[in-house]
C-alpha atoms as a PDB file:
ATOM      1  CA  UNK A   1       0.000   0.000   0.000  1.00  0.00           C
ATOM      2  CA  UNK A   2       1.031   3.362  -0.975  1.00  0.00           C
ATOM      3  CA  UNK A   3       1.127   5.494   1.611  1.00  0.00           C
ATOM      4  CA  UNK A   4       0.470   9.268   0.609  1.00  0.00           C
ATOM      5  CA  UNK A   5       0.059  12.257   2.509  1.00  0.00           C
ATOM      6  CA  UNK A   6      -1.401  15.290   0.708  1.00  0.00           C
ATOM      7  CA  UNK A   7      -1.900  19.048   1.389  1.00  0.00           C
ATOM      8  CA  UNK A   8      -3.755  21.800  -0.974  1.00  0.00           C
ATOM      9  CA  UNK A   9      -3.072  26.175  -1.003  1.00  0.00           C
ATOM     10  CA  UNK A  10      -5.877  27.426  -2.731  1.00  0.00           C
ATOM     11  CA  UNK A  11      -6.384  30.711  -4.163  1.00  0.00           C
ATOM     12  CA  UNK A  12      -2.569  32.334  -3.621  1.00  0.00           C
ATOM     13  CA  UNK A  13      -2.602  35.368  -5.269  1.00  0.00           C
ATOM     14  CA  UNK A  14       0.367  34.972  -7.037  1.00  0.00           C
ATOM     15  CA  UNK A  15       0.247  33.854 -11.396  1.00  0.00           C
ATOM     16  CA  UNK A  16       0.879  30.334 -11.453  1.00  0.00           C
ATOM     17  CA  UNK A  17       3.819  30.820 -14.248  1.00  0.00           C
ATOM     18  CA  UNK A  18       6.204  32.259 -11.574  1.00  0.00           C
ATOM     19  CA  UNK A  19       4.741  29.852  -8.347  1.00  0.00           C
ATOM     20  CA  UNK A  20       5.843  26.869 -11.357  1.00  0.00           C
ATOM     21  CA  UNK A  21       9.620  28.131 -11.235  1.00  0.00           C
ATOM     22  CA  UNK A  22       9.345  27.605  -7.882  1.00  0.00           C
ATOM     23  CA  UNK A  23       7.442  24.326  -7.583  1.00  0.00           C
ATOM     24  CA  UNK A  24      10.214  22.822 -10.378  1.00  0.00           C
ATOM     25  CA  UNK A  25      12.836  23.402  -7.723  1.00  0.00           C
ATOM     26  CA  UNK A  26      11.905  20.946  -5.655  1.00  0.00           C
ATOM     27  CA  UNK A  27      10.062  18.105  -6.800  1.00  0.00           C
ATOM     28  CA  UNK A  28      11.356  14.678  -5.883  1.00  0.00           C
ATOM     29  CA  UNK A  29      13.585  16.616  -3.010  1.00  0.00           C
ATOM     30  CA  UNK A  30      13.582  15.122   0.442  1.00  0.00           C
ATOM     31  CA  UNK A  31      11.254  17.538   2.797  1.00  0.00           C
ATOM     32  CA  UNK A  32      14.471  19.019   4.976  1.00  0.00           C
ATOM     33  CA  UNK A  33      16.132  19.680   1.635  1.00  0.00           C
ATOM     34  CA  UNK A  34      13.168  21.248  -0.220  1.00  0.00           C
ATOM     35  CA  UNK A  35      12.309  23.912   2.790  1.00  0.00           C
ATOM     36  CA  UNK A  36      16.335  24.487   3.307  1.00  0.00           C
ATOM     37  CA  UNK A  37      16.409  25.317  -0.582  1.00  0.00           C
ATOM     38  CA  UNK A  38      13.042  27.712  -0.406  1.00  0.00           C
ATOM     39  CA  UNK A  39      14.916  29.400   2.760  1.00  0.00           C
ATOM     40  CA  UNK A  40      16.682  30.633   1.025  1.00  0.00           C
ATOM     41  CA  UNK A  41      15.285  31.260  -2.488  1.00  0.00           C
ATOM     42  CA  UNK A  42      15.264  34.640  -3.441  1.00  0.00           C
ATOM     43  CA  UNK A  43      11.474  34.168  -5.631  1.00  0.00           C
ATOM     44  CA  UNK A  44       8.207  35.423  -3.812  1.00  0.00           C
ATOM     45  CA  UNK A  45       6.652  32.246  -4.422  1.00  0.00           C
ATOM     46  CA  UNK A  46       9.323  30.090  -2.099  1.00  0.00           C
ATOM     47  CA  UNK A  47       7.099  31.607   1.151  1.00  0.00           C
ATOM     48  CA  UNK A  48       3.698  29.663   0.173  1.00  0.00           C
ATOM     49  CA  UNK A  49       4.834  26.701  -1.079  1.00  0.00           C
ATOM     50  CA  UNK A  50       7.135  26.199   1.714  1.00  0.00           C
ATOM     51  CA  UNK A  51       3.764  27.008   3.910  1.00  0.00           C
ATOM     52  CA  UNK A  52       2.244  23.793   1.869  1.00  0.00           C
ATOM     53  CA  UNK A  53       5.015  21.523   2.398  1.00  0.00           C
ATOM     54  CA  UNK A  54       5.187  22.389   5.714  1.00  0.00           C
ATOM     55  CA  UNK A  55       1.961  21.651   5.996  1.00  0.00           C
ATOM     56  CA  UNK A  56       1.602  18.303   4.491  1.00  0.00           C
ATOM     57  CA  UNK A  57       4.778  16.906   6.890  1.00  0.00           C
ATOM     58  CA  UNK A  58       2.748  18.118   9.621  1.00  0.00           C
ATOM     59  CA  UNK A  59      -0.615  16.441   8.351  1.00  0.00           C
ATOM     60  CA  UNK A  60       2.032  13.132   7.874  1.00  0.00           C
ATOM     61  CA  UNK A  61       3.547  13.856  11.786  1.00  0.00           C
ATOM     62  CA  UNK A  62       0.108  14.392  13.248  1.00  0.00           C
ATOM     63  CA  UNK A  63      -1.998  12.083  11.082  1.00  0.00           C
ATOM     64  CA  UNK A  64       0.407   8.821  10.361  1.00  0.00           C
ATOM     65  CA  UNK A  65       3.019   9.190  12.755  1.00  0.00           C
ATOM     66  CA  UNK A  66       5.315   9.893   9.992  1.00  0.00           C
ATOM     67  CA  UNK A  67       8.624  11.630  10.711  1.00  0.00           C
ATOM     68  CA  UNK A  68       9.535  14.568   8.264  1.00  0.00           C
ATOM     69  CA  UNK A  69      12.705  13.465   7.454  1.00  0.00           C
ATOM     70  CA  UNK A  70      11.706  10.123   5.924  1.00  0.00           C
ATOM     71  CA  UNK A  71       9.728  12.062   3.698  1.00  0.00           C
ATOM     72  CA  UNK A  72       9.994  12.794  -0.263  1.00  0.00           C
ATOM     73  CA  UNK A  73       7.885  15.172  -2.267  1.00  0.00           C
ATOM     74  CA  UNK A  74       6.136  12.814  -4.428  1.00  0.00           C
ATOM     75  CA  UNK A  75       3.946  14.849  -6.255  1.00  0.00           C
ATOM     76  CA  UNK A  76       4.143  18.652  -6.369  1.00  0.00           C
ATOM     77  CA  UNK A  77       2.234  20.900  -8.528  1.00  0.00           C
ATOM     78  CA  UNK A  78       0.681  24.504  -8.945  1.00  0.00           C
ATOM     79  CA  UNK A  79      -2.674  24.647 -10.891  1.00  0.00           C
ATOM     80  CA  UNK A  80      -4.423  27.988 -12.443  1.00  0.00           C
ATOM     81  CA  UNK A  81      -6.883  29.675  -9.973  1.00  0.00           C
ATOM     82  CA  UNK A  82      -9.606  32.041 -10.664  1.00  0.00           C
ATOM     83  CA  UNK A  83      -8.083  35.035 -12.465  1.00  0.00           C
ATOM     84  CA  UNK A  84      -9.873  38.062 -10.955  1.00  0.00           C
ATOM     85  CA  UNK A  85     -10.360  41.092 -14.077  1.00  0.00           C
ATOM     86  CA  UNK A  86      -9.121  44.541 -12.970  1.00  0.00           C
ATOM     87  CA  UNK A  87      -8.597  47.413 -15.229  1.00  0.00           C
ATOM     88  CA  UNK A  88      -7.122  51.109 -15.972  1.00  0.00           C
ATOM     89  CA  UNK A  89      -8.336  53.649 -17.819  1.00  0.00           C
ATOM     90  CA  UNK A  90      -5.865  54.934 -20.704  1.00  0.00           C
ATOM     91  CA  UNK A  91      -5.694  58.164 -22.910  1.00  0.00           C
ATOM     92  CA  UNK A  92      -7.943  58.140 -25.689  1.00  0.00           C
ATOM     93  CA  UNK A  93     -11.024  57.052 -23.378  1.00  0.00           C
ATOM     94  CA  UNK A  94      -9.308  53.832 -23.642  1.00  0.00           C
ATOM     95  CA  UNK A  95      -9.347  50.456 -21.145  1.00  0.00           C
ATOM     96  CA  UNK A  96      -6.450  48.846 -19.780  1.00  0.00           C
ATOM     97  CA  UNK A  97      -7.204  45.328 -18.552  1.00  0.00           C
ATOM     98  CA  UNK A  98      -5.006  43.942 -15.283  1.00  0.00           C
ATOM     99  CA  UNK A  99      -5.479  40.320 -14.581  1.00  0.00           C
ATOM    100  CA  UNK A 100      -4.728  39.164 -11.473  1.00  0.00           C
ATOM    101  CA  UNK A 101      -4.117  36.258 -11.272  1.00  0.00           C
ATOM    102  CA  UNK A 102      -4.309  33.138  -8.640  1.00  0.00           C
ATOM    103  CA  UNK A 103      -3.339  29.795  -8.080  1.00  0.00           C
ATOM    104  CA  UNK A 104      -3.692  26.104  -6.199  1.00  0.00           C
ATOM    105  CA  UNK A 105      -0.393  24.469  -5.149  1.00  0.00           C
ATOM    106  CA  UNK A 106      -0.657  20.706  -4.226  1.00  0.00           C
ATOM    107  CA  UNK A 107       1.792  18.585  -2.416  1.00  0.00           C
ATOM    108  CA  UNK A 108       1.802  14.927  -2.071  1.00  0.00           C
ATOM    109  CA  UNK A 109       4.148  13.397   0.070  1.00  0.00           C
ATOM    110  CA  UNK A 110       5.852   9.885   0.278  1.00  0.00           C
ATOM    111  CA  UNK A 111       7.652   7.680   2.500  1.00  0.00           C
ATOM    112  CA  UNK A 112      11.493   6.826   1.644  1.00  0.00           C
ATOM    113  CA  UNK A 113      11.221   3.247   1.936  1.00  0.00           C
ATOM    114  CA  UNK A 114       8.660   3.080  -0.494  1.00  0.00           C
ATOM    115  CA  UNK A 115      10.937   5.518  -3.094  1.00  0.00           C
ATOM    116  CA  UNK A 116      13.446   2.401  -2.456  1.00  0.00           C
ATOM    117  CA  UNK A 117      11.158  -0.260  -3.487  1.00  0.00           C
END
């Protein structure tokens, strides 16, 4: 049986392009190593899914008896949230639009004795 932990972020208001250059550096990282590496990343996107992954080792700790540090990202990805439409007015009686974008980052977490197997 595979053992999976999972935790969700919905509706970060950051554009899921940018929260994906983040998400790419860590997939298939152990947990320590992922949350060291967003420590100390300089992108605005390291701070909520760091939040997440913290999150799903604690929902492993609290839920399975799981300790973080026998855990792997399994699965890690950020999704395309509602984009909420915004806009400027411009010379010439003109509109501007401003998307603002959001997104859903999902973690899914795995034991290291099953990545062995």
């Amino acid at each position: 049986m595979d053992l999976q932990v999972r935790a969700v972020a919905k509706y970060i208001r950051m554009s899921p392009q940018k929260v994906k250059l983040v998400v790419d550096l860590v997939r298939g990282k152990q947990v320590d190593e992922a949350l060291t590496l967003l420590k100390y990343s300089t992108k605005a996107a390291a701070r909520p899914v760091a939040k997440v992954i913290r999150s799903a080792a604690a929902n492993a700790e609290e839920n399975y008896g799981l300790s973080p540090q026998e855990l792997y990202i399994a699965e890690i990805y950020a999704d395309k949230g509602p984009t909420y439409k915004r806009g400027r007015f411009g010379a010439r009686g003109r509109f501007k639009p401003i998307l603002k974008r959001s997104t859903h980052i999902t973690v899914v977490l795995g034991g290291v004795e099953q990545a062995a197997r």
